[in-house]
Protein backbone atom coordinates (compact mmCIF):
# COMPACT_ATOMS: atom_id res chain seq x y z
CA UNK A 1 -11.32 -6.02 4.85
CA UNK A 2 -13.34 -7.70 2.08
CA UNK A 3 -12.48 -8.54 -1.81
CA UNK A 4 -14.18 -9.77 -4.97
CA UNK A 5 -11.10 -10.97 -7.28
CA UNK A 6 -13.46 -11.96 -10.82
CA UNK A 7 -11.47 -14.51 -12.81
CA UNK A 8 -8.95 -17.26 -11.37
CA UNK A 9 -6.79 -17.39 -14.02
CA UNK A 10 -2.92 -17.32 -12.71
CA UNK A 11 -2.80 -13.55 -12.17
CA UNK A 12 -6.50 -13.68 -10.05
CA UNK A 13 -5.22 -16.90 -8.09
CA UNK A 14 -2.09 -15.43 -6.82
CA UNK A 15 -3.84 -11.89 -5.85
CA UNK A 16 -6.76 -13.65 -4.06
CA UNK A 17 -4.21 -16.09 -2.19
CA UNK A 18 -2.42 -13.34 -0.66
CA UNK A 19 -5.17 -11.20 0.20
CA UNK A 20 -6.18 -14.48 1.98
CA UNK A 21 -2.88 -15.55 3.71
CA UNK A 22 -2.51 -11.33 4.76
CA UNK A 23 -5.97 -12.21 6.70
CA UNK A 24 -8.75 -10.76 4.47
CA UNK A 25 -11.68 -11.93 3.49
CA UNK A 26 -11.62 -13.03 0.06
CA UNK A 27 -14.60 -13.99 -2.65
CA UNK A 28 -12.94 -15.67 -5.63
CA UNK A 29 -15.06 -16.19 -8.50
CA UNK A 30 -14.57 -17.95 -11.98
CA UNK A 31 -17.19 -19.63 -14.46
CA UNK A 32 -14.78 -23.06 -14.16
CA UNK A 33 -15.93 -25.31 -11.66
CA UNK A 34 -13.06 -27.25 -11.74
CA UNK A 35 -10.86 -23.70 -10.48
CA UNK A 36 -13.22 -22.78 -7.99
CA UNK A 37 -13.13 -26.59 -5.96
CA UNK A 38 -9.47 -26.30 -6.93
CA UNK A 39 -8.55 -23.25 -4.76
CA UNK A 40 -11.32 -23.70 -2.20
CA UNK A 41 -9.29 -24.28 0.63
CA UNK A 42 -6.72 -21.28 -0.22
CA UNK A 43 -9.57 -18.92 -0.55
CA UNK A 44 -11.86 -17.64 2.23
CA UNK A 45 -14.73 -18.28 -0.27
CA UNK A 46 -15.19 -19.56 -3.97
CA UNK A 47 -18.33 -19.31 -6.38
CA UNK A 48 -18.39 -20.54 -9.55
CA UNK A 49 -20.89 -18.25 -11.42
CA UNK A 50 -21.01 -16.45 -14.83
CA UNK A 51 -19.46 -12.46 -14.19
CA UNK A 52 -21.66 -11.16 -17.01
CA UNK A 53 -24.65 -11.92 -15.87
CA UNK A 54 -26.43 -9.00 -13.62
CA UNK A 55 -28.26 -11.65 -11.54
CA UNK A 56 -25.73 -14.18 -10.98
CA UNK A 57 -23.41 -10.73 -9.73
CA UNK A 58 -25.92 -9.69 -7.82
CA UNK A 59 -25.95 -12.75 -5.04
CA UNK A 60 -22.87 -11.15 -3.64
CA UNK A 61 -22.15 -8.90 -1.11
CA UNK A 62 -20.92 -5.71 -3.32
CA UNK A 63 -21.72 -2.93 -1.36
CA UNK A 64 -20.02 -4.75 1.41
CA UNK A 65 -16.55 -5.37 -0.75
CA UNK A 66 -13.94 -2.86 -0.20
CA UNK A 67 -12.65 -3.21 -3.36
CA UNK A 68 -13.88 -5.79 -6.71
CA UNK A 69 -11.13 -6.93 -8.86
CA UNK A 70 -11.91 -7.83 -12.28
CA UNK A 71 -8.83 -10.08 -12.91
CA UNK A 72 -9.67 -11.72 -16.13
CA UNK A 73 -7.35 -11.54 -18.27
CA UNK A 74 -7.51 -14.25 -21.06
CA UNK A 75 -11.04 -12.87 -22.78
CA UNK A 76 -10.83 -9.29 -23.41
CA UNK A 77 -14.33 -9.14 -23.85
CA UNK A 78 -15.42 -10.75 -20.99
CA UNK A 79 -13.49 -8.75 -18.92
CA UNK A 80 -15.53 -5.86 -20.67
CA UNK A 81 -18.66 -7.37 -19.83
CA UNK A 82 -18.13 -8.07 -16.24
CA UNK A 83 -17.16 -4.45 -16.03
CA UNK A 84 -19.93 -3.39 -17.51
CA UNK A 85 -22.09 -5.17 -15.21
CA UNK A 86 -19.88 -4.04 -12.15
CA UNK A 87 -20.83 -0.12 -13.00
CA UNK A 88 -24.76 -1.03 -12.53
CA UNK A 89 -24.20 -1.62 -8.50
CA UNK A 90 -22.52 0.92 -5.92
CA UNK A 91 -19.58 -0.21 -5.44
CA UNK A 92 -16.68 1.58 -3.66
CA UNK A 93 -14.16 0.91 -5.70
CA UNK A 94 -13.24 -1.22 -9.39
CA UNK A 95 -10.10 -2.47 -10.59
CA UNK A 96 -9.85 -3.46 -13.71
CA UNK A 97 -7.05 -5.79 -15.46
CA UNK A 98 -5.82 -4.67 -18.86
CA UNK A 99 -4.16 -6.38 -21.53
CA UNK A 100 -4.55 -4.04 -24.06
CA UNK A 101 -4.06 -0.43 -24.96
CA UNK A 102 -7.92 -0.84 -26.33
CA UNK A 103 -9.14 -2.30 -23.13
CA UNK A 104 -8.07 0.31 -21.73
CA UNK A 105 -9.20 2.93 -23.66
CA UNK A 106 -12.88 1.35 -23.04
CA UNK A 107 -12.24 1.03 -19.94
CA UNK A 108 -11.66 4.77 -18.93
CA UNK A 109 -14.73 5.79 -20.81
CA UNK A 110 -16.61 3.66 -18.56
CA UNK A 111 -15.12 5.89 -15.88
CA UNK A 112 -12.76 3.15 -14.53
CA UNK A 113 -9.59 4.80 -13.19
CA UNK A 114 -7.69 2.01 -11.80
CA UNK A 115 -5.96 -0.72 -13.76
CA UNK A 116 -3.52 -3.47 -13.28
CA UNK A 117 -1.14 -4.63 -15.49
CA UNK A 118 -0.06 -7.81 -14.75
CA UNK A 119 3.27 -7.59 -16.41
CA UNK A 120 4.30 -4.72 -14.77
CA UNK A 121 2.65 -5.24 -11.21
CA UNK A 122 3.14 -8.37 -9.37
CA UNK A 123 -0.32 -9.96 -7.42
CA UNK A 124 1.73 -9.28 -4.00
CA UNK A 125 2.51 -5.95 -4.80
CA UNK A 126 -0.71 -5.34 -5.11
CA UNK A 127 -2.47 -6.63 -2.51
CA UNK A 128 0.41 -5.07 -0.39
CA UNK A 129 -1.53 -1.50 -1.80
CA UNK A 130 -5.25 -3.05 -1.49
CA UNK A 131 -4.66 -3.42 2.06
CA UNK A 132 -3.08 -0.12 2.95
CA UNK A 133 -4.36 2.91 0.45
CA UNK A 134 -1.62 5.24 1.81
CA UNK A 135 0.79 2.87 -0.01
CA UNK A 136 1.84 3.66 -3.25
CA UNK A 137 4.53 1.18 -4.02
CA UNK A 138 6.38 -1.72 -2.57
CA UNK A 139 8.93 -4.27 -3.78
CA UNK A 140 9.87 -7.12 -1.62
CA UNK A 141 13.67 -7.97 -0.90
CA UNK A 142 13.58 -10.88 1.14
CA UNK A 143 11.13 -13.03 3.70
CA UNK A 144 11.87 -10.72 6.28
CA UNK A 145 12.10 -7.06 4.61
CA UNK A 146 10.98 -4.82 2.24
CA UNK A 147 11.36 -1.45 0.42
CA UNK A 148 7.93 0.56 0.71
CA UNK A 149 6.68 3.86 -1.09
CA UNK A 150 4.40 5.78 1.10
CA UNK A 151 2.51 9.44 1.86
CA UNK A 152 4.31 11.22 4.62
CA UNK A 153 2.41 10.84 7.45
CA UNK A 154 0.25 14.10 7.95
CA UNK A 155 1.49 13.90 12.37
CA UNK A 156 5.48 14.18 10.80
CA UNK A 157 4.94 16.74 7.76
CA UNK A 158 6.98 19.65 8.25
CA UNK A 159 9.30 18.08 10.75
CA UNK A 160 13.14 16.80 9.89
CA UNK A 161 14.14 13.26 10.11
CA UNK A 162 15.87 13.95 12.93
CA UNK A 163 12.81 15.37 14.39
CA UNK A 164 10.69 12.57 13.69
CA UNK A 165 12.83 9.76 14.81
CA UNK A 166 10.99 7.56 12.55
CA UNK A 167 14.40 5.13 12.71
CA UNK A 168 14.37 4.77 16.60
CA UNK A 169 10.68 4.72 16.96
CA UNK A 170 9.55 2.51 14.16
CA UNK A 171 12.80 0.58 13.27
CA UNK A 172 13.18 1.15 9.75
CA UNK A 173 15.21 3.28 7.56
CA UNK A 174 14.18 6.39 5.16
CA UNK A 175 16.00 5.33 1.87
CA UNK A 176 15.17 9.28 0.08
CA UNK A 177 11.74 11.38 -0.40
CA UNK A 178 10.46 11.76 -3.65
CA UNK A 179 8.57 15.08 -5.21
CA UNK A 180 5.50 14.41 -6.93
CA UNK A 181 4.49 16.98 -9.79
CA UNK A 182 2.08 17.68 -12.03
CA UNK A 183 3.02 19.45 -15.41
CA UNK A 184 0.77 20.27 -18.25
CA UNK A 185 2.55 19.20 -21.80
CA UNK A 186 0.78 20.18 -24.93
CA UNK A 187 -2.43 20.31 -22.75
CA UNK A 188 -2.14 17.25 -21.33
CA UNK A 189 -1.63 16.21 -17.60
CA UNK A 190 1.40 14.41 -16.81
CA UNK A 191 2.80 13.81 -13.41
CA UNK A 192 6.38 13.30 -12.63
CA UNK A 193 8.26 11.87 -9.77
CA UNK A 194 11.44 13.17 -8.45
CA UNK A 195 13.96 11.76 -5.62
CA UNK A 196 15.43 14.20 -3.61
CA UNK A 197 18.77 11.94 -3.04
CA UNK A 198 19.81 10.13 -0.32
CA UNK A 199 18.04 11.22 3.09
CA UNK A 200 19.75 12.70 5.81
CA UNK A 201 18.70 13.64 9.50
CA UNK A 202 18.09 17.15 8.10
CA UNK A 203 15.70 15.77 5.31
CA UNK A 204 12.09 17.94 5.66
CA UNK A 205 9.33 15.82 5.46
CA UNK A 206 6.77 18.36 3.24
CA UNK A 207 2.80 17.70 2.39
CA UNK A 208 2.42 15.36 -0.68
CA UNK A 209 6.17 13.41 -0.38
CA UNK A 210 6.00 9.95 -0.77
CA UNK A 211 8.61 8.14 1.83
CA UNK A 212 10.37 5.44 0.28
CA UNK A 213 11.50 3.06 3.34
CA UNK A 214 13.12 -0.18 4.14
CA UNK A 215 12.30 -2.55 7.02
CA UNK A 216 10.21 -5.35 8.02
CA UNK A 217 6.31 -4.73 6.63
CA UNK A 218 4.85 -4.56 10.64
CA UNK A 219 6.88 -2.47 11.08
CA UNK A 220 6.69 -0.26 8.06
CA UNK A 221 2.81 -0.45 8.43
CA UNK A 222 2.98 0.67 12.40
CA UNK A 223 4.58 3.85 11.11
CA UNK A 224 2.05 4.20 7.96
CA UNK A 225 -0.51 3.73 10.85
CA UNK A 226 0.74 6.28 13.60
C-alpha cells in the first residue's frame, strides 16, 4: 500500500516510520530540509516541498496514495491550508490531524470525516488501522502480542465460537463481542458501544459485532483476512 504523511513533526515521524518498517510505501513530506535528509533513510521516500501550494502538491502521486495524512500539527493554519489544497485532487481518502475543537469544526465543513488526535491515538495504533480497514482498534501489550478490535468476519457471522473454531484455527483468543448502536438524542446521532461480557464457546457471532481478540498480529490479521 502507499501513504502521503504531510508534516514530520514528532507525531508525522513516528506514523510514517511504522508504516515504513510494516512494509509500505511511504512519502514523507515537510517544508524543513533539515527533517526531510534527517529521516531519509527511515522513510521509503522524503520531499521537502511547501503543502500549500497546489503545484508543489501536485508532483506527487495522489491518485495513487491509498490514504494522505495531513499530520501537521504545530500550525493550525497550515494544516488548514494543506487541506484545503488536498480537496482540489481525487483522492481516496484524507486524514486530517486536529488540535483543536475549531480545527475541527472547519475541518468537517470541508467534508473531512476522519481525524486523529494525537493525544488520544498513538502513531502505531494507527497505522495498525491504515493498513487493515476492517480494524477498528488495537492496543499493543508486548513485542510479541496484542489486543485487536475487529468486524466479525462476514464467512463466521451467525455461527458460535464453538462453531467457528477461530482459537484452534487461528491461534488467538476472543476476549468478548461488543454491540455497536446508533441512538438519536435530542436529534442528534450518537453511537454507543456495548460488551457483551466475557465470551464463551456459545458466544453468536451477529452482522455488525466488532471482535475484540488477543494474539500475535499475523496471526490476528490471518483471521481478519480469511
Amino acid at each position: 500500500m502507499k501513504f502521503i504523511v504531510f508534516g514530520l513533526g514528532h507525531f508525522g515521524k513516528s506514523l510514517a516510520f511504522k508504516l515504513t518498517e510494516l512494509g509500505h510505501e511511504v512519502i514523507g513530506a515537510d517544508n524543513d530540509m533539515k527533517k526531510v535528509e534527517q529521516f531519509k533513510d527511515e522513510i521509503t521516500h522524503t520531499v521537502c516541498l511547501d503543502a500549500t501550494d497546489k503545484n508543489a502538491v501536485a508532483s506527487l502521486p495522489l491518485k495513487d496514495a491509498h490514504a494522505v495524512i495531513v499530520a501537521i500539527g504545530e500550525d493550525e493554519a497550515s494544516s488548514l491550508l494543506t487541506t484545503a489544497v488536498l480537496k482540489q485532487f481525487e483522492i481516496k481518502r484524507i486524514i486530517a490531524r486536529v488540535v483543536s475543537d475549531l480545527q475541527q469544526t472547519v475541518l468537517e465543513a470541508m467534508k473531512i470525516e476522519e481525524f486523529i488526535m494525537p493525544e488520544e491515538e498513538s502513531a502505531e495504533r494507527l497505522a495498525v488501522k491504515l493498513v487493515n480497514l476492517n480494524i477498528v482498534d488495537s492496543f499493543k501489550i508486548s513485542e510479541k502480542y496484542s489486543i485487536v478490535e475487529t468486524k466479525v468476519p462476514k464467512r463466521y457471522v451467525g455461527k458460535t465460537l464453538i462453531e467457528a473454531d477461530l482459537t484452534n484455527q487461528y491461534q488467538v483468543i476472543i476476549l468478548t463481542t461488543i454491540k455497536v448502536k446508533e441512538e438519536i438524542v435530542k436529534g442528534v446521532a450518537k453511537v454507543t458501544k456495548e460488551a457483551s461480557g466475557i465470551a464463551t464457546s456459545h458466544t453468536r457471532l451477529e452482522e455488525g459485532d466488532i471482535l475484540v481478540i488477543f494474539g500475535e498480529m499475523e496471526n490476528i490479521n490471518k483471521l481478519i483476512d480469511a
